[in-house]
C-alpha atoms as a PDB file:
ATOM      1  CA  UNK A   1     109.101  75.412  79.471  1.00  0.00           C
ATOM      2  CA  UNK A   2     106.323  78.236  79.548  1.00  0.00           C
ATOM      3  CA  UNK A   3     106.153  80.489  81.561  1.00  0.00           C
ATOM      4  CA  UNK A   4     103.207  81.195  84.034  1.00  0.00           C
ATOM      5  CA  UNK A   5     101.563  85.070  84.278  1.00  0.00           C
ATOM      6  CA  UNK A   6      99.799  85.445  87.598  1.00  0.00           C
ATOM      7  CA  UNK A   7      97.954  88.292  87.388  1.00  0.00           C
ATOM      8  CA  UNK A   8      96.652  89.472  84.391  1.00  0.00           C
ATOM      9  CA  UNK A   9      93.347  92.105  84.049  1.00  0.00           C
ATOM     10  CA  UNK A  10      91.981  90.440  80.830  1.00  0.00           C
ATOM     11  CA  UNK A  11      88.566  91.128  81.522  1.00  0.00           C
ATOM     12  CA  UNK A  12      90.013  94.810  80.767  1.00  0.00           C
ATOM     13  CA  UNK A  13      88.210  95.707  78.258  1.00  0.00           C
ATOM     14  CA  UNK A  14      90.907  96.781  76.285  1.00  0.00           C
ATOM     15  CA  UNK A  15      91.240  92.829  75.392  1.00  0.00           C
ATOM     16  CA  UNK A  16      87.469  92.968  73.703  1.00  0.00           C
ATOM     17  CA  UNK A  17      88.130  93.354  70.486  1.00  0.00           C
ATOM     18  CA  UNK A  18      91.179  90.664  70.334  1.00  0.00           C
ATOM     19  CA  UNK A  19      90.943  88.193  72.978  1.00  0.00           C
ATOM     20  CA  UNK A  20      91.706  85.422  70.716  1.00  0.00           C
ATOM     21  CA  UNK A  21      94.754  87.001  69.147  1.00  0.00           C
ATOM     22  CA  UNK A  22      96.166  88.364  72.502  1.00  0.00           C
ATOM     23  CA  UNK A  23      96.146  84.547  73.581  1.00  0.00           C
ATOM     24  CA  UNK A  24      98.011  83.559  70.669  1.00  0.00           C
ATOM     25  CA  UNK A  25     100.777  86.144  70.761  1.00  0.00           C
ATOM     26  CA  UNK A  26     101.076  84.839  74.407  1.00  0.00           C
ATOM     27  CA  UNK A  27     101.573  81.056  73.121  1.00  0.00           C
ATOM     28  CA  UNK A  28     103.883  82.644  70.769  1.00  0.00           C
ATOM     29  CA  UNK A  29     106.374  84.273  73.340  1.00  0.00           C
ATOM     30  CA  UNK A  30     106.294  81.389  75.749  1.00  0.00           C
ATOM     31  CA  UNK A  31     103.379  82.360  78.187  1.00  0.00           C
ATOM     32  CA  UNK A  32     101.699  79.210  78.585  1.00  0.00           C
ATOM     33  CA  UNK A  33      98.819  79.847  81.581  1.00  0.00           C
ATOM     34  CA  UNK A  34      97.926  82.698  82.965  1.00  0.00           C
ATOM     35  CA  UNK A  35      95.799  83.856  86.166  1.00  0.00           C
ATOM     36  CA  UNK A  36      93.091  85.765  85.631  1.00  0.00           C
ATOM     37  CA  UNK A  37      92.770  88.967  88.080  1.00  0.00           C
ATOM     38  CA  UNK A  38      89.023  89.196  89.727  1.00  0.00           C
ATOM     39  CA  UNK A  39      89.091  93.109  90.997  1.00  0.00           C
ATOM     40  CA  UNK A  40      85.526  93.624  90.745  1.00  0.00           C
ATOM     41  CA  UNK A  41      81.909  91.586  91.316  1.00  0.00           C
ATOM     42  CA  UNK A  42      81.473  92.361  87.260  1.00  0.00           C
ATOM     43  CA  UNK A  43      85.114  91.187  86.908  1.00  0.00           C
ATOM     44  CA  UNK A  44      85.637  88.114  89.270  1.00  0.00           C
ATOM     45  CA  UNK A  45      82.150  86.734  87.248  1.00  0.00           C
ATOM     46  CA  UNK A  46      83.754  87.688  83.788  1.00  0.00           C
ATOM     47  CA  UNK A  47      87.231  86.112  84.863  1.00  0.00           C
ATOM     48  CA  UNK A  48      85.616  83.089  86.124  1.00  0.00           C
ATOM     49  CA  UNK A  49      83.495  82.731  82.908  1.00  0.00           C
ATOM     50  CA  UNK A  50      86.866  83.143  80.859  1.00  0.00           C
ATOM     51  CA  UNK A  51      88.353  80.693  83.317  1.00  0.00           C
ATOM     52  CA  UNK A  52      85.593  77.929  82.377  1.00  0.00           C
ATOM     53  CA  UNK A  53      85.771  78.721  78.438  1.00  0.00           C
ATOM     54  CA  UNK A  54      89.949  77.993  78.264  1.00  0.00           C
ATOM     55  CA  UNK A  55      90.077  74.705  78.202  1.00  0.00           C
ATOM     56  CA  UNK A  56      92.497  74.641  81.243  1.00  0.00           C
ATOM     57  CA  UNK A  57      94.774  77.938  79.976  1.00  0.00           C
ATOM     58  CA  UNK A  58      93.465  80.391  82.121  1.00  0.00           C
ATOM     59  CA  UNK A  59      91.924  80.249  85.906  1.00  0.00           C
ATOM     60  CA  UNK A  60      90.829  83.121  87.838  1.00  0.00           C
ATOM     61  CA  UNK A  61      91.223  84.537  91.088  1.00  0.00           C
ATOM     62  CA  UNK A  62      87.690  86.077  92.804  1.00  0.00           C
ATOM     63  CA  UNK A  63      87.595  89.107  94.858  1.00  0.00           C
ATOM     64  CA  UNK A  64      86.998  93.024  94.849  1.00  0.00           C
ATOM     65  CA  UNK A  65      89.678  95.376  95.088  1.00  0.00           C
ATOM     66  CA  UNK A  66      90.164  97.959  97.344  1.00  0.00           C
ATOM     67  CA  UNK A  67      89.303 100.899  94.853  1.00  0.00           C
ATOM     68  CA  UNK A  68      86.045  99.313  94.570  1.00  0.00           C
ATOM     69  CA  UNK A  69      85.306  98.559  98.723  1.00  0.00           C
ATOM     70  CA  UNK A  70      82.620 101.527  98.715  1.00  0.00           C
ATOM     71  CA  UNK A  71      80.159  99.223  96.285  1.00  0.00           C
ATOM     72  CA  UNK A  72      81.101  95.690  98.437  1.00  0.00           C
ATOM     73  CA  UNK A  73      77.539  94.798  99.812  1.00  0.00           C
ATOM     74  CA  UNK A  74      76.181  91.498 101.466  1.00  0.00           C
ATOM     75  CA  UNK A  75      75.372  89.937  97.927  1.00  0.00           C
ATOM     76  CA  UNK A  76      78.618  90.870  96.796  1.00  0.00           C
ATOM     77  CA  UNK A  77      79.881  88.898  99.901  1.00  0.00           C
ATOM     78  CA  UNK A  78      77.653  86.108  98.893  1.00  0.00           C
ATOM     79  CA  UNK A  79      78.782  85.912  95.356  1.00  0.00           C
ATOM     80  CA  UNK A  80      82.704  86.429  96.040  1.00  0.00           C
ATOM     81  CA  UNK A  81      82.325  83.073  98.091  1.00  0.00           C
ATOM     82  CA  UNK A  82      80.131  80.949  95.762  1.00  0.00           C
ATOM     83  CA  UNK A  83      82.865  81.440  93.719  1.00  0.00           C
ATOM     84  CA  UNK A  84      85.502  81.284  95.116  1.00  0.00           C
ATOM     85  CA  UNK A  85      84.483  77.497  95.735  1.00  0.00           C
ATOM     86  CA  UNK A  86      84.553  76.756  92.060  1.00  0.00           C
ATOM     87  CA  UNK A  87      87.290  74.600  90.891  1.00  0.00           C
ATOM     88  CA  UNK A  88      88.698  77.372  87.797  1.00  0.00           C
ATOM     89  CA  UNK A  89      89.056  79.701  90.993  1.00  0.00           C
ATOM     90  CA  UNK A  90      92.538  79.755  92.553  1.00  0.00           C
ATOM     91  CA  UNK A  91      92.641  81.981  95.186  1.00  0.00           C
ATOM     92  CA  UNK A  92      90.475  84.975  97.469  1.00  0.00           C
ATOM     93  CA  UNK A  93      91.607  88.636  95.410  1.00  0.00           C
ATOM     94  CA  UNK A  94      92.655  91.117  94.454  1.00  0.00           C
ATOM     95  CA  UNK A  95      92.019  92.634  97.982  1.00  0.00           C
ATOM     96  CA  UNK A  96      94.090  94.065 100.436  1.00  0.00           C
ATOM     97  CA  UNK A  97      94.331  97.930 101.207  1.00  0.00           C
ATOM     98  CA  UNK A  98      95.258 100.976  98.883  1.00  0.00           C
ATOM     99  CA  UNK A  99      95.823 104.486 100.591  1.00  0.00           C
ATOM    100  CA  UNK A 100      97.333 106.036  97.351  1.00  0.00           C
ATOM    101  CA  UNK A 101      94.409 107.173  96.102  1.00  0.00           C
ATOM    102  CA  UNK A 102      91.472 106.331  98.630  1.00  0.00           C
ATOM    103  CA  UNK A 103      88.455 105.420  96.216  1.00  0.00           C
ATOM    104  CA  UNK A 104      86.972 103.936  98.566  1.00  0.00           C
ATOM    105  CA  UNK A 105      86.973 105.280 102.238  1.00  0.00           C
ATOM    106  CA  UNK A 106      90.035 103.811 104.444  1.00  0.00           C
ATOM    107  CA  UNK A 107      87.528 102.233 106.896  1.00  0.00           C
ATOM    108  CA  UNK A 108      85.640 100.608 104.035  1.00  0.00           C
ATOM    109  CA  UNK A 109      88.622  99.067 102.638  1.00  0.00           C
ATOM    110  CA  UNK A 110      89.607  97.928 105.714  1.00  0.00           C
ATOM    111  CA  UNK A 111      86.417  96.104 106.692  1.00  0.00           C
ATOM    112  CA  UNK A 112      86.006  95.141 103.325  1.00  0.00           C
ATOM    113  CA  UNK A 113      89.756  93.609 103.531  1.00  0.00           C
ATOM    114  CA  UNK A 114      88.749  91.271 106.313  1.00  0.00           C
ATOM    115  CA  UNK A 115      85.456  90.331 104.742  1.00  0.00           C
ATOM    116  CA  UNK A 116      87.627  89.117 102.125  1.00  0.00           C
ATOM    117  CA  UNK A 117      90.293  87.351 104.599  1.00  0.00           C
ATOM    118  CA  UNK A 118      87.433  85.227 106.231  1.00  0.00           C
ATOM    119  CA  UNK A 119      86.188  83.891 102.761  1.00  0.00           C
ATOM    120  CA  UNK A 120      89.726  82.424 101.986  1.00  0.00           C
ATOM    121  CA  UNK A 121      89.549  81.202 105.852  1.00  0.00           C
ATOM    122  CA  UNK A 122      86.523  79.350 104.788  1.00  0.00           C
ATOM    123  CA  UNK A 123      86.692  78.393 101.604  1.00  0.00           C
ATOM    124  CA  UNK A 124      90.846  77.010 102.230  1.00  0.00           C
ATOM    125  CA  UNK A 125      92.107  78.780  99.325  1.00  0.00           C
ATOM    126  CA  UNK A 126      95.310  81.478  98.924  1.00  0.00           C
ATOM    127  CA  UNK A 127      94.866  85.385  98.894  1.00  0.00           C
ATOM    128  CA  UNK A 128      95.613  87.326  95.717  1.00  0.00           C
ATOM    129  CA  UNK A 129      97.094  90.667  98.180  1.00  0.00           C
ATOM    130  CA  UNK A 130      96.620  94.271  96.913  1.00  0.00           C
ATOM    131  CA  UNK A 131      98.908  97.066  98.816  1.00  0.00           C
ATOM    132  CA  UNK A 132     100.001 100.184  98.385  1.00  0.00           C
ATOM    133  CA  UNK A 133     100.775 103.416 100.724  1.00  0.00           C
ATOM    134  CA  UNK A 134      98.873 101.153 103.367  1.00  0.00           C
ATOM    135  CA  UNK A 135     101.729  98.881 105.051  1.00  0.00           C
ATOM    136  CA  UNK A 136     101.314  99.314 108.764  1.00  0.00           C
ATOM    137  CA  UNK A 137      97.488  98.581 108.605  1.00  0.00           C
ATOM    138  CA  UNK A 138      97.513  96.069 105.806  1.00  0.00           C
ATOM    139  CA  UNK A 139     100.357  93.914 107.736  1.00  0.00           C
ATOM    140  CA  UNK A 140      98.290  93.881 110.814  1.00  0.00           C
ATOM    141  CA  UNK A 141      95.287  92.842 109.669  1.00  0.00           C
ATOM    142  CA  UNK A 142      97.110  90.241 107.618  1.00  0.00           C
ATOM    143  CA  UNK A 143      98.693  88.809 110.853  1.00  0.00           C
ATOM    144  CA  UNK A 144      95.391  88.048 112.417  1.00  0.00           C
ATOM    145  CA  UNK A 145      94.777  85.512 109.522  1.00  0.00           C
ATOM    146  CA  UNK A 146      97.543  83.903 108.129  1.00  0.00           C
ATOM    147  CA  UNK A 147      98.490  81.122 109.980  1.00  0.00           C
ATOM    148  CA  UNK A 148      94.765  80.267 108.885  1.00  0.00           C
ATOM    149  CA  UNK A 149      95.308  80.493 104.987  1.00  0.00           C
ATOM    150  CA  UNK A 150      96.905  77.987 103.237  1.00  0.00           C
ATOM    151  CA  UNK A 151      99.403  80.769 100.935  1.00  0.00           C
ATOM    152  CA  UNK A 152      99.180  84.115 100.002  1.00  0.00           C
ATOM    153  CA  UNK A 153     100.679  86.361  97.147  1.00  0.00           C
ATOM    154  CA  UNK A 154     101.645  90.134  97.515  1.00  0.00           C
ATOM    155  CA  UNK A 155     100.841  90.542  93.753  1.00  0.00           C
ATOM    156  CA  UNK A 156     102.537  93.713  92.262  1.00  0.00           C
ATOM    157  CA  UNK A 157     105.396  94.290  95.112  1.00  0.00           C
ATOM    158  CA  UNK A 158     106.760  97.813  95.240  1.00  0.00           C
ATOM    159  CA  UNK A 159     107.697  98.511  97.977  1.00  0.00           C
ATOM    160  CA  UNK A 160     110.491  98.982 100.428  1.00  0.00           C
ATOM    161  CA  UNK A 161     113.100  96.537 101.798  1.00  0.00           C
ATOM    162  CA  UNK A 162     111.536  96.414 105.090  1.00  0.00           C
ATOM    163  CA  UNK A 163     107.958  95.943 103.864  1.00  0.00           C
ATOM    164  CA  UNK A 164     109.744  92.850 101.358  1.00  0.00           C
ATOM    165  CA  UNK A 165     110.890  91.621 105.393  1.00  0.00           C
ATOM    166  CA  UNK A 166     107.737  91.867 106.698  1.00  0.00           C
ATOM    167  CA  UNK A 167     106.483  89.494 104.136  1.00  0.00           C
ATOM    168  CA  UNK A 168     108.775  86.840 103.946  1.00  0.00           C
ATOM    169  CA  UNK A 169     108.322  86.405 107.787  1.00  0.00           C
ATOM    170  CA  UNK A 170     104.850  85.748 107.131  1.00  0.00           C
ATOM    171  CA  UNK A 171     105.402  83.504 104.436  1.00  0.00           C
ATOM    172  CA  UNK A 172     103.875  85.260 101.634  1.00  0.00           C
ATOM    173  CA  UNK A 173     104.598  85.162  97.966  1.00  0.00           C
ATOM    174  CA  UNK A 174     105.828  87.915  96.219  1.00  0.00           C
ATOM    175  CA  UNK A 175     104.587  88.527  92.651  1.00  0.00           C
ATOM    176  CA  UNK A 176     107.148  90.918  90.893  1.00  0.00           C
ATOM    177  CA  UNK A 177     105.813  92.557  87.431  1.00  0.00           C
ATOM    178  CA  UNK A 178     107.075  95.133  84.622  1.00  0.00           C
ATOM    179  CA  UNK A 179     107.767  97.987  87.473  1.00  0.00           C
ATOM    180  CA  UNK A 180     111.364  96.462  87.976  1.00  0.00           C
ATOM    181  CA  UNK A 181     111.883  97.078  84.281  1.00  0.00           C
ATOM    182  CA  UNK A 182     111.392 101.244  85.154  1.00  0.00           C
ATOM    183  CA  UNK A 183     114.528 102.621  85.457  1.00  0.00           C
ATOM    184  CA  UNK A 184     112.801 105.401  87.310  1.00  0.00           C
ATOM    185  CA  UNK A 185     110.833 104.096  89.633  1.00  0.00           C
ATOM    186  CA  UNK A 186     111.834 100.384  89.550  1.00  0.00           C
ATOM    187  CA  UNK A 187     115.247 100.523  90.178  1.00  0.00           C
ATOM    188  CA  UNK A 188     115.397  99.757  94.302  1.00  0.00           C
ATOM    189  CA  UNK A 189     113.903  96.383  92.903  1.00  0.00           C
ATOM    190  CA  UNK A 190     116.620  95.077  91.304  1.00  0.00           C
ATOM    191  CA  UNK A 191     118.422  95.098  94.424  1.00  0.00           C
ATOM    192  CA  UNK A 192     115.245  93.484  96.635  1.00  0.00           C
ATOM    193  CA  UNK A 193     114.407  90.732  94.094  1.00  0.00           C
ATOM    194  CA  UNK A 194     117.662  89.465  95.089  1.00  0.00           C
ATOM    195  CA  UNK A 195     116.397  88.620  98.705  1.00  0.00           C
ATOM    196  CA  UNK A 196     113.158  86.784  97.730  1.00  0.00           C
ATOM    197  CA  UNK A 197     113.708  83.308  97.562  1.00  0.00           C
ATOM    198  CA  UNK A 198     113.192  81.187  94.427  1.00  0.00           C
ATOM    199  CA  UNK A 199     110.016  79.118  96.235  1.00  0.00           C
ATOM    200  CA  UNK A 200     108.615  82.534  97.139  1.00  0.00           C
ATOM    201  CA  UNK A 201     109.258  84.203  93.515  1.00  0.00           C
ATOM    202  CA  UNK A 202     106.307  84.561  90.855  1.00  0.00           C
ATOM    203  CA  UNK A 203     106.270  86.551  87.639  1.00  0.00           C
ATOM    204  CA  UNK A 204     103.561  88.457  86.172  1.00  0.00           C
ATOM    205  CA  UNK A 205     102.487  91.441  83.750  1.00  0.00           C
ATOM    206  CA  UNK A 206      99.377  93.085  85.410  1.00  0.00           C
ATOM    207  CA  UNK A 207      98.444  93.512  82.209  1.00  0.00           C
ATOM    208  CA  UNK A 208      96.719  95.928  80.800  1.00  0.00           C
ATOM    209  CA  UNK A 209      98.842  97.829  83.070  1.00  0.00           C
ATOM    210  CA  UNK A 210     102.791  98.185  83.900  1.00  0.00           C
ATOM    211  CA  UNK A 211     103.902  98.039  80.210  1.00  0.00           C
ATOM    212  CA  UNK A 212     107.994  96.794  80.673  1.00  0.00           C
ATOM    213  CA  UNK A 213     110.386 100.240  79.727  1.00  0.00           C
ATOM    214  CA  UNK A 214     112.581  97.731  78.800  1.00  0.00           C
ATOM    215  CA  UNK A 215     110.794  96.570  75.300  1.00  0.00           C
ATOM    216  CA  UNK A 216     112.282  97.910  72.081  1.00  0.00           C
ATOM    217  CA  UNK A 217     110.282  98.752  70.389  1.00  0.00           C
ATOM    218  CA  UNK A 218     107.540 100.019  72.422  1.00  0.00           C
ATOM    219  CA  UNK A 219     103.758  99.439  71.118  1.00  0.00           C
ATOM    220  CA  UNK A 220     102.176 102.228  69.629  1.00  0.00           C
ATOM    221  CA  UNK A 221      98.867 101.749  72.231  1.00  0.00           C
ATOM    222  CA  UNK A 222     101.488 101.081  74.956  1.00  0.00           C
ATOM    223  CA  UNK A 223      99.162  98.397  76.360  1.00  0.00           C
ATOM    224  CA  UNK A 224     100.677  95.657  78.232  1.00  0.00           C
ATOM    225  CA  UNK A 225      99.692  92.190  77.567  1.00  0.00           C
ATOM    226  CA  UNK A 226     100.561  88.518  78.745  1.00  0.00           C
ATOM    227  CA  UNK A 227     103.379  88.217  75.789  1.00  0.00           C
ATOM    228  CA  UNK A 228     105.951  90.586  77.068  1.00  0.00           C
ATOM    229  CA  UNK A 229     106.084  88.649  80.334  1.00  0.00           C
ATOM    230  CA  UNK A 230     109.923  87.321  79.409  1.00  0.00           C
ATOM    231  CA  UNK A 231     111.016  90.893  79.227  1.00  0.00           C
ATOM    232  CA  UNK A 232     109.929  90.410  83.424  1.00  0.00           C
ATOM    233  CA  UNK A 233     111.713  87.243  83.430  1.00  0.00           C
ATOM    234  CA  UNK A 234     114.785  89.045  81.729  1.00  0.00           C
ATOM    235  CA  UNK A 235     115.232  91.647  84.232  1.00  0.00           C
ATOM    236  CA  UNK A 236     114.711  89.392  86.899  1.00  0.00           C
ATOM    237  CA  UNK A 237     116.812  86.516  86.075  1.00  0.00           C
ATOM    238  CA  UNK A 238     119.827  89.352  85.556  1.00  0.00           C
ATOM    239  CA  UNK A 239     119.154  91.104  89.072  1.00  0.00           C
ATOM    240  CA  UNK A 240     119.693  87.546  90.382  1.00  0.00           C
ATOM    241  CA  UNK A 241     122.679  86.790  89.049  1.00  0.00           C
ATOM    242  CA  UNK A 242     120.752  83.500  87.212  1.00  0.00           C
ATOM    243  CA  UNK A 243     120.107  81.916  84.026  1.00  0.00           C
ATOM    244  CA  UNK A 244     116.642  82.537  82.076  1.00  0.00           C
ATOM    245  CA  UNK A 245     116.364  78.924  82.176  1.00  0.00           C
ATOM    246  CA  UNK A 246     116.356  78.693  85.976  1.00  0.00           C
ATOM    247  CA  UNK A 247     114.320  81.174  87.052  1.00  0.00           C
ATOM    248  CA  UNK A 248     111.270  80.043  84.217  1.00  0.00           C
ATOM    249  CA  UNK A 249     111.856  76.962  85.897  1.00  0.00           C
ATOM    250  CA  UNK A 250     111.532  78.017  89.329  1.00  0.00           C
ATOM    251  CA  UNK A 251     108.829  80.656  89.206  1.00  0.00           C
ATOM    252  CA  UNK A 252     106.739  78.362  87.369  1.00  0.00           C
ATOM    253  CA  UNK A 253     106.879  75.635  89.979  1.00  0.00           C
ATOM    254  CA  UNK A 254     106.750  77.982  92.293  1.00  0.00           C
ATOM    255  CA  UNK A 255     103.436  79.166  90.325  1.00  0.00           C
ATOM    256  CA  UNK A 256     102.179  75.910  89.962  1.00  0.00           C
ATOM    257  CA  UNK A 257     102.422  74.832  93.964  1.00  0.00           C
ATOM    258  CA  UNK A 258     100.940  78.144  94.822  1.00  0.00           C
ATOM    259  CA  UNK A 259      97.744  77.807  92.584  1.00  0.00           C
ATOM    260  CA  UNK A 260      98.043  74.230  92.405  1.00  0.00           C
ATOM    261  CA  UNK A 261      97.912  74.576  88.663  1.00  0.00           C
END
């Protein structure tokens, strides 16, 4: 069984020059479809383009992400929910909040957060989530909508035990990526994954980004890419206590209800 990736950046443009190859190495290693990561207007158009090309492979999420909130206007409103009705799109994101490094003015992101909530709201579709350093406001605004969304991921989850709480209460996904494999920084998520269960569990690579420690040996460009998504699975299935086998199995059906792939 292959595995699912459900957020990759490969509009990056780090994939330019070898798209095709990239997509083969994937096949290779046992990544079957992935989810293509919308962050930007530019982006969400590219990864919905990308999305149409496949064949069925890839599909695309469409939103802006909170680094980029400053440049959201009313025709980037406009555009986010055109297409966010086409059929290749799978769900509202990557928004949410990010107070790490404030790009974008907190206020902005905020408003620009809920802009974002009310499109899913309308169009019926799940939320690709974005937080970091931003908990307390990001849950709160994410209460007022839930109950009218039909799913939504925390892609890239961090964070603390509490904040994993928080989540599961609401009935979110949780998308786990390469940052368990950091012994440095990753290491409180070997003990959280266990908590998450299988129906809310989904792998993925945030590729270009979040290269897995764990690969030996590493890649000269140290560029993460779709392929090394079973070194995720790896770690995972060990902090569980299960077999490969199981959790591919799960987190892809998981995967597959969630984007209704």
């Amino acid at each position: 069984m292959d595995l699912i990736d459900i957020g990759a950046n490969l509009t990056h443009e780090s994939f330019r020059q070898d798209f095709d190859d990239m997509l083969a190495r994937a096949s290779a290693h046992g990544v079957g479809r992935m989810v293509v990561t919308g962050a930007s207007r530019e982006g969400s158009e590219h990864a919905l383009a990308m999305a149409k090309a496949s064949g069925g492979r890839l599909f695309a999420t469409a939103g802006v992400h909170p680094h980029h909130a400053i440049d959201y206007d009313d025709a980037t409103d406009a555009l986010i929910r055109q297409w966010a009705r086409e059929p290749e799109v799978r769900a509202v994101g990557e928004t949410g909040l990010d107070y790490n490094r404030n790009y974008s003015p907190r206020e902005v992101q905020r408003e620009v957060f809920e802009r974002q909530l009310a499109i899913a709201v309308e169009v019926g579709k799940p939320l690709f989530l974005h937080q970091r350093d931003a908990h307390h406001d990001f849950l709160a605004i994410l209460k007022r909508y839930r109950d009218r969304v039909p799913a939504a991921v925390v892609h890239c989850f961090t964070d603390t035990g509490d904040a994993l709480r928080d989540y599961l209460e609401l009935d979110c996904h949780i998308g786990i990526t390469g940052w368990i494999c950091d012994e440095r920084r990753g290491a409180h998520l070997r003990e959280l994954v266990k908590l998450i269960p299988a129906d809310r569990l989904m792998l993925e690579t945030d590729s270009p980004y979040l290269l897995p420690r764990t690969i030996r040996p590493m890649p000269k460009d140290r560029r993460n890419e779709p392929m090394y998504l079973a070194h995720i699975r790896d770690e995972v299935a060990k902090d569980r206590g299960e077999s490969k086998e199981a959790l591919t199995a799960s987190s892809v059906r998981t995967s597959e209800l969630f984007f209704g792939l």
